[in-house]
Protein backbone atom coordinates (compact mmCIF):
# COMPACT_ATOMS: atom_id res chain seq x y z
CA UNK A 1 9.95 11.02 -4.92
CA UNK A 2 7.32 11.70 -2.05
CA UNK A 3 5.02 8.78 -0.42
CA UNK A 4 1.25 9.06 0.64
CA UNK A 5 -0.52 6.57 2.70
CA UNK A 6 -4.41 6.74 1.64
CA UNK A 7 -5.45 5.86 5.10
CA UNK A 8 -8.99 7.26 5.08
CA UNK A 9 -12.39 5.42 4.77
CA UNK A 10 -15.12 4.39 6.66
CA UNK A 11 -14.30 0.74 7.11
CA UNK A 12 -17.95 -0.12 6.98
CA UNK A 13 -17.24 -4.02 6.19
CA UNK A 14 -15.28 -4.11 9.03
CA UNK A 15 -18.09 -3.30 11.54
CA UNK A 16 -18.43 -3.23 14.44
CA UNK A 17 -14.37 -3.23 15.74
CA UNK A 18 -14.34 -0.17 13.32
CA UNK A 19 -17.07 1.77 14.92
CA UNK A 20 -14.87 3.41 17.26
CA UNK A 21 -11.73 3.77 15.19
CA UNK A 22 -10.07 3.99 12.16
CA UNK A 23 -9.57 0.24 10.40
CA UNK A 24 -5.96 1.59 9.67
CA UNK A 25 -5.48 1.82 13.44
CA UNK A 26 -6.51 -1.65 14.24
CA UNK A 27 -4.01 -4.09 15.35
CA UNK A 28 -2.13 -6.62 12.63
CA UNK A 29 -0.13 -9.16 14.75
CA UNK A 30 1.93 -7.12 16.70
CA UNK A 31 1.49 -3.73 15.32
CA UNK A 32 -0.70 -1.32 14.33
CA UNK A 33 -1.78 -2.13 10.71
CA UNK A 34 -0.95 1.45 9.20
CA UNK A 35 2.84 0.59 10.09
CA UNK A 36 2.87 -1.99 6.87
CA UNK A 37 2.32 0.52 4.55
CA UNK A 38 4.62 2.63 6.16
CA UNK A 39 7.33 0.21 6.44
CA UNK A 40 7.02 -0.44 2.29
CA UNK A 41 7.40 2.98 1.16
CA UNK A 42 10.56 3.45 3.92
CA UNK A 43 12.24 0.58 2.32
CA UNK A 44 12.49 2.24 -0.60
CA UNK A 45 13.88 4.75 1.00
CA UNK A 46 11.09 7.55 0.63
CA UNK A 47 11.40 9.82 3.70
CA UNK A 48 8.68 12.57 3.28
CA UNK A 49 5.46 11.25 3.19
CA UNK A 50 1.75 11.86 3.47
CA UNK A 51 -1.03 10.52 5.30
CA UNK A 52 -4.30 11.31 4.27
CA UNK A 53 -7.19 10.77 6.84
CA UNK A 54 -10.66 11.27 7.63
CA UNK A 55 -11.14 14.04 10.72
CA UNK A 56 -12.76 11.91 13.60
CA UNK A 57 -9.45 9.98 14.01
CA UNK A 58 -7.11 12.16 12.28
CA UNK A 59 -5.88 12.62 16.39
CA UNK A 60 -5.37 8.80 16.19
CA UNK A 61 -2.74 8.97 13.68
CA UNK A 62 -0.79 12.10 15.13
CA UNK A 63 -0.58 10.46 18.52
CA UNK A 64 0.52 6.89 17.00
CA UNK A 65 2.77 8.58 14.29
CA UNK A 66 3.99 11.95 15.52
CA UNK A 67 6.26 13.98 13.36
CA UNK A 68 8.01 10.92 11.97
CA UNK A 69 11.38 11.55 13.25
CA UNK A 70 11.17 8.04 15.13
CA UNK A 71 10.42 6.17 11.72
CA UNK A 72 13.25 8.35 10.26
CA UNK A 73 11.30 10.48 8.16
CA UNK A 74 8.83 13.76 7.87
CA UNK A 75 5.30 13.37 7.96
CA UNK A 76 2.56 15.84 6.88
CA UNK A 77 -1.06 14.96 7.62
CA UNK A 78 -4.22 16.09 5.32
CA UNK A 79 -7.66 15.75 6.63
CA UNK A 80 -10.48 13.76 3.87
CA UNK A 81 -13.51 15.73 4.99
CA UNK A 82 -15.33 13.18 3.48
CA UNK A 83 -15.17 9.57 1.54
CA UNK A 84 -15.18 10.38 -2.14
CA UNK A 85 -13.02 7.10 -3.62
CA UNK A 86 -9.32 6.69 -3.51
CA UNK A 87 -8.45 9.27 -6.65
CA UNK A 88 -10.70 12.32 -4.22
CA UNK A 89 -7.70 11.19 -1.61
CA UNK A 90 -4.90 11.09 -3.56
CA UNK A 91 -6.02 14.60 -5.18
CA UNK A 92 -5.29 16.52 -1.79
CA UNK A 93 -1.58 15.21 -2.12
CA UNK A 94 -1.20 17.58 -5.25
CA UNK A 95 0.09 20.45 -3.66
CA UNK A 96 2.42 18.13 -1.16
CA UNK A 97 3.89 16.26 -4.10
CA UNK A 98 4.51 19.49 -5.76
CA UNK A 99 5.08 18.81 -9.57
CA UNK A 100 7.30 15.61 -9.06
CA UNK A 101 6.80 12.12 -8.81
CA UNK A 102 4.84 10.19 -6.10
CA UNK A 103 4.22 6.93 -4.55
CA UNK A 104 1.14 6.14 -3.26
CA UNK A 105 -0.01 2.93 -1.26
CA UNK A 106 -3.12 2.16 0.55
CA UNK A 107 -3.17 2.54 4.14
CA UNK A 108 -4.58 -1.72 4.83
CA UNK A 109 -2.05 -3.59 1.71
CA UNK A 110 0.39 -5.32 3.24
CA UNK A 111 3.26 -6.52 1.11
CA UNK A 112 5.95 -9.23 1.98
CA UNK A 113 8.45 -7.55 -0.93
CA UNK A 114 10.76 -4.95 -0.94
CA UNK A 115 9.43 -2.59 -4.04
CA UNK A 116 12.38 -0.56 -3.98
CA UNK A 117 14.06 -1.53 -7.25
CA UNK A 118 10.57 -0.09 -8.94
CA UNK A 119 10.13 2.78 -7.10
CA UNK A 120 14.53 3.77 -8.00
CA UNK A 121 14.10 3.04 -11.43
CA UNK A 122 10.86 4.80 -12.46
CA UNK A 123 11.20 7.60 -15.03
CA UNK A 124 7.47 8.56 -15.58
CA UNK A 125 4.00 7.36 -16.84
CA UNK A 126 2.54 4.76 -14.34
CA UNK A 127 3.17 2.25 -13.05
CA UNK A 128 1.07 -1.01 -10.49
CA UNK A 129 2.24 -3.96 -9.22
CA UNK A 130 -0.06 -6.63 -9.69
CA UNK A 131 -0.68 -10.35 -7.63
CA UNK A 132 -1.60 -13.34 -9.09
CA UNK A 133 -5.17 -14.88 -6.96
CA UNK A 134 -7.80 -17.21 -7.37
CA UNK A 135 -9.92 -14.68 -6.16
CA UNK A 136 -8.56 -11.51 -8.60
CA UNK A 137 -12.17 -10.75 -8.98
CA UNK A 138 -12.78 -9.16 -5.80
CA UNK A 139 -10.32 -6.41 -7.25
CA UNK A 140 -9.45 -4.55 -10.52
CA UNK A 141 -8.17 -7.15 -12.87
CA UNK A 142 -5.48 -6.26 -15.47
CA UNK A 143 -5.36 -8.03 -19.07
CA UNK A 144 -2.08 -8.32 -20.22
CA UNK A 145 -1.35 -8.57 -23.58
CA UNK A 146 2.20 -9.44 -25.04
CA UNK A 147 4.52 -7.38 -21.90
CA UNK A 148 1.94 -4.37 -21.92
CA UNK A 149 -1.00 -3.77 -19.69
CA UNK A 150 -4.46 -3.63 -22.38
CA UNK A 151 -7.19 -2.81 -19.52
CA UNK A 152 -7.98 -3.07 -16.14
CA UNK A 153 -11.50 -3.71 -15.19
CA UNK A 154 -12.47 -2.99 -11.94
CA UNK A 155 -14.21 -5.95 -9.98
CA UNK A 156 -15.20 -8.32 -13.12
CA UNK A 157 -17.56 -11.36 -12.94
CA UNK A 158 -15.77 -12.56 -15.41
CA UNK A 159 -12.38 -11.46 -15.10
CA UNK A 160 -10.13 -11.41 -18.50
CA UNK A 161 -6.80 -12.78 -16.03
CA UNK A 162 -5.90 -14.04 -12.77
CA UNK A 163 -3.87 -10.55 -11.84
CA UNK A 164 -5.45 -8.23 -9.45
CA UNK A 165 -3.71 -4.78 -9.15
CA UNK A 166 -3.09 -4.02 -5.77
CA UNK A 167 -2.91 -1.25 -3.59
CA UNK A 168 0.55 0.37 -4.71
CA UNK A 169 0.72 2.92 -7.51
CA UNK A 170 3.74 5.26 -8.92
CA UNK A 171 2.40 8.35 -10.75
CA UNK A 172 4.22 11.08 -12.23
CA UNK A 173 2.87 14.72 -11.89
CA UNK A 174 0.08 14.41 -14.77
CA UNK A 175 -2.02 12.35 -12.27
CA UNK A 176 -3.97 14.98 -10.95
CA UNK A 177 -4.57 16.56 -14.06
CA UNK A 178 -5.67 13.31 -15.08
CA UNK A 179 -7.95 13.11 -11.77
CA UNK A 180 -9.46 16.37 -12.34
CA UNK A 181 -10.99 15.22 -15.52
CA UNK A 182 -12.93 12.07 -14.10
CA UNK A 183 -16.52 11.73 -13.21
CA UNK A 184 -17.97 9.89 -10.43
CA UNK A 185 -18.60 6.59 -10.67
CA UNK A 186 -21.64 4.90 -10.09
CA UNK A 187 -21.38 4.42 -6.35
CA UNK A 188 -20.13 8.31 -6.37
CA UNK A 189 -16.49 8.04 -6.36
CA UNK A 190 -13.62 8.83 -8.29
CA UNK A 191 -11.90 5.76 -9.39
CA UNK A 192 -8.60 5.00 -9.02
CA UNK A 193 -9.20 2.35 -12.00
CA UNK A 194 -10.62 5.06 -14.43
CA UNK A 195 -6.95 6.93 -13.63
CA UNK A 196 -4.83 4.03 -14.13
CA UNK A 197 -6.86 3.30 -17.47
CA UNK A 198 -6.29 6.35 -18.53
CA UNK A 199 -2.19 5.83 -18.54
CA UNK A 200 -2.84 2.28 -20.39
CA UNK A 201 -4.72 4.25 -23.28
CA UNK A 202 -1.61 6.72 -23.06
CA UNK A 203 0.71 3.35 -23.66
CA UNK A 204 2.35 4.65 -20.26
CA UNK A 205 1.61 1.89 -17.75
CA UNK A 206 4.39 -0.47 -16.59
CA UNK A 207 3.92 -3.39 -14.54
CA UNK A 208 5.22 -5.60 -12.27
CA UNK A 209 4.12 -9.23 -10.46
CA UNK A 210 4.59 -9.59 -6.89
CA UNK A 211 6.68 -12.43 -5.62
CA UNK A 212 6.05 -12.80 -2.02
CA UNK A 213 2.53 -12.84 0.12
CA UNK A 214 0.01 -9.17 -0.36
CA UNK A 215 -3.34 -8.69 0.92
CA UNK A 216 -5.43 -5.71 1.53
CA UNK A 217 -6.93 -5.97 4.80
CA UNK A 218 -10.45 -4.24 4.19
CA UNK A 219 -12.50 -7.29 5.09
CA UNK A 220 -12.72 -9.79 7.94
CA UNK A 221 -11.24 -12.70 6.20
CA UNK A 222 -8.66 -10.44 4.29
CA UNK A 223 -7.88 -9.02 7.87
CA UNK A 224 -7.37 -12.38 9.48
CA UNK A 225 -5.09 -13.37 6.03
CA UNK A 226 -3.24 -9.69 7.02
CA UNK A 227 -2.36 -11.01 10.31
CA UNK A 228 -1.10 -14.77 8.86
CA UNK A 229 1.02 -12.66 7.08
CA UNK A 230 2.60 -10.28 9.43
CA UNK A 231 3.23 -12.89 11.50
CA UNK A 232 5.11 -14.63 8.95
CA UNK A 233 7.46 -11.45 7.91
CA UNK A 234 7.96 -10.81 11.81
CA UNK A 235 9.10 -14.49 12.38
CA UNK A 236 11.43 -13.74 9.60
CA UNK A 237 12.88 -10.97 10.44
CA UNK A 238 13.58 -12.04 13.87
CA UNK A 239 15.28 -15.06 12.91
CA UNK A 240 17.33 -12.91 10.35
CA UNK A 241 17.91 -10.89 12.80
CA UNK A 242 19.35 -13.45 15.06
CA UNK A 243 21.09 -14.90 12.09
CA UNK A 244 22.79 -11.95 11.75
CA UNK A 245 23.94 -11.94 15.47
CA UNK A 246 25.48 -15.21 15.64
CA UNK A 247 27.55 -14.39 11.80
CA UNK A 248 28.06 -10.96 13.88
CA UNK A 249 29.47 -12.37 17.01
CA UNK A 250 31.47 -15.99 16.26
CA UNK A 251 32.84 -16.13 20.23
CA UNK A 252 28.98 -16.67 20.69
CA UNK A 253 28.59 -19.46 18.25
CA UNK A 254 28.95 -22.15 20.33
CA UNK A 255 26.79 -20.25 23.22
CA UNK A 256 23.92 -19.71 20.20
CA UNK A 257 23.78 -23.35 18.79
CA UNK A 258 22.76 -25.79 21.63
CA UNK A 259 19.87 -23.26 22.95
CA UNK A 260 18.68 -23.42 19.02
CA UNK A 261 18.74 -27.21 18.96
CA UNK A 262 17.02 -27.94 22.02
């Protein structure tokens, strides 16, 4: 399975820190925020992935991300020449994903679990991981029925559940046939929602609920929530990681425990 990062986008809510760069570029706690995404799709042990940009700081994400070999994986890079809705993106992967399966994640979601059980085990179809919020309105909203997705409305007043689908798809190859057949929307763009509906008429969506903490990051309080949470999963990993050292190294047991207690 191949991976694409839709990191493209105007970031015009995020204005005026994204008037001189790309809102995927911006710092999250102690990195930069496209590395989230990045680090989801590597857990599940994708190594050939994607990014698809806008051109004025397509440069920005060459010079951060390079070739990939650091990250342990291959990188290709395709340019959005300009914003047409997250389907327009993800149709310039279809030649990169090449007739197989893909995974495709949006360059500001940030996700505290490990999705790679879901991304081993998928056959074909569809398939979204959804997040329980107070707020689900603010994104598509799916209506579950029984174990099966029914609908997802995009951005309800009145939404139908509490279950926002968030920014991490799995699509098998008919998704750009699927995306060739859409029509714009009525703010011009082709929606990713209209494409996921699609495979819940078809009976070929899957789901799953998320666990741990998500958030996009395409607002200023959602940004500031995105940094909460990084900060969290670093601390976490850094005490595992220290965890791990003092299991690792028992002569250094009794050197590691009084400089933890005081």
């Amino acid at each position: 399975m191949k991976g694409i990062i839709l990191a493209g986008g105007n970031g015009r809510r995020l204005s005026p820190i994204t008037d001189v760069t790309n809102k995927h570029l911006l710092p999250v706690y102690d990195k930069p925020m496209i590395f989230f995404p990045l680090n989801t799709l590597l857990q599940t042990g994708i190594k050939d992935i994607l990014i698809v940009t806008g051109k004025e700081y397509a440069g920005g994400f060459l010079k951060i991300l390079g070739s990939g070999r650091k990250f342990g994986c291959r990188f290709t890079f395709e340019v959005q020449e300009e914003a047409g809705g997250i389907a327009h993106a993800l149709l310039l992967a279809e030649e990169f994903v090449d007739g197989g399966d893909c995974a495709v994640i949006l360059g500001d979601n940030i996700y505290e679990d490990n999705l790679a059980a879901e991304v081993n085990h998928f056959n074909s179809g569809a398939h979204v991981f959804l997040k329980e919020l107070q707020d689900a309105k603010r994104f598509g909203v799916a209506e579950i029925k029984g174990n099966k997705i029914i609908s997802i409305e995009e951005k309800p007043l009145e939404p139908k559940s509490n279950l926002a689908v968030t920014g991490f798809y799995i699509y098998d190859s008919e998704v750009f046939k699927i995306i060739k057949t859409l029509k714009p929307s009525g703010r011009g763009e082709l929606e990713i929602t209209d494409v996921n509906n699609y495979y819940v008429g078809k009976g070929k969506m899957s789901y799953s609920v998320l666990n741990g903490n998500w958030t996009d990051a395409g607002t200023f309080e959602s940004l500031y929530r995105a940094n909460t949470i990084a900060r969290e999963i670093s601390i976490a990993q850094n005490r595992n990681h220290r965890d791990l050292n003092v299991i690792e190294s028992p002569a250094k047991r009794d050197e590691a425990i009084p400089s933890v207690n005081k």
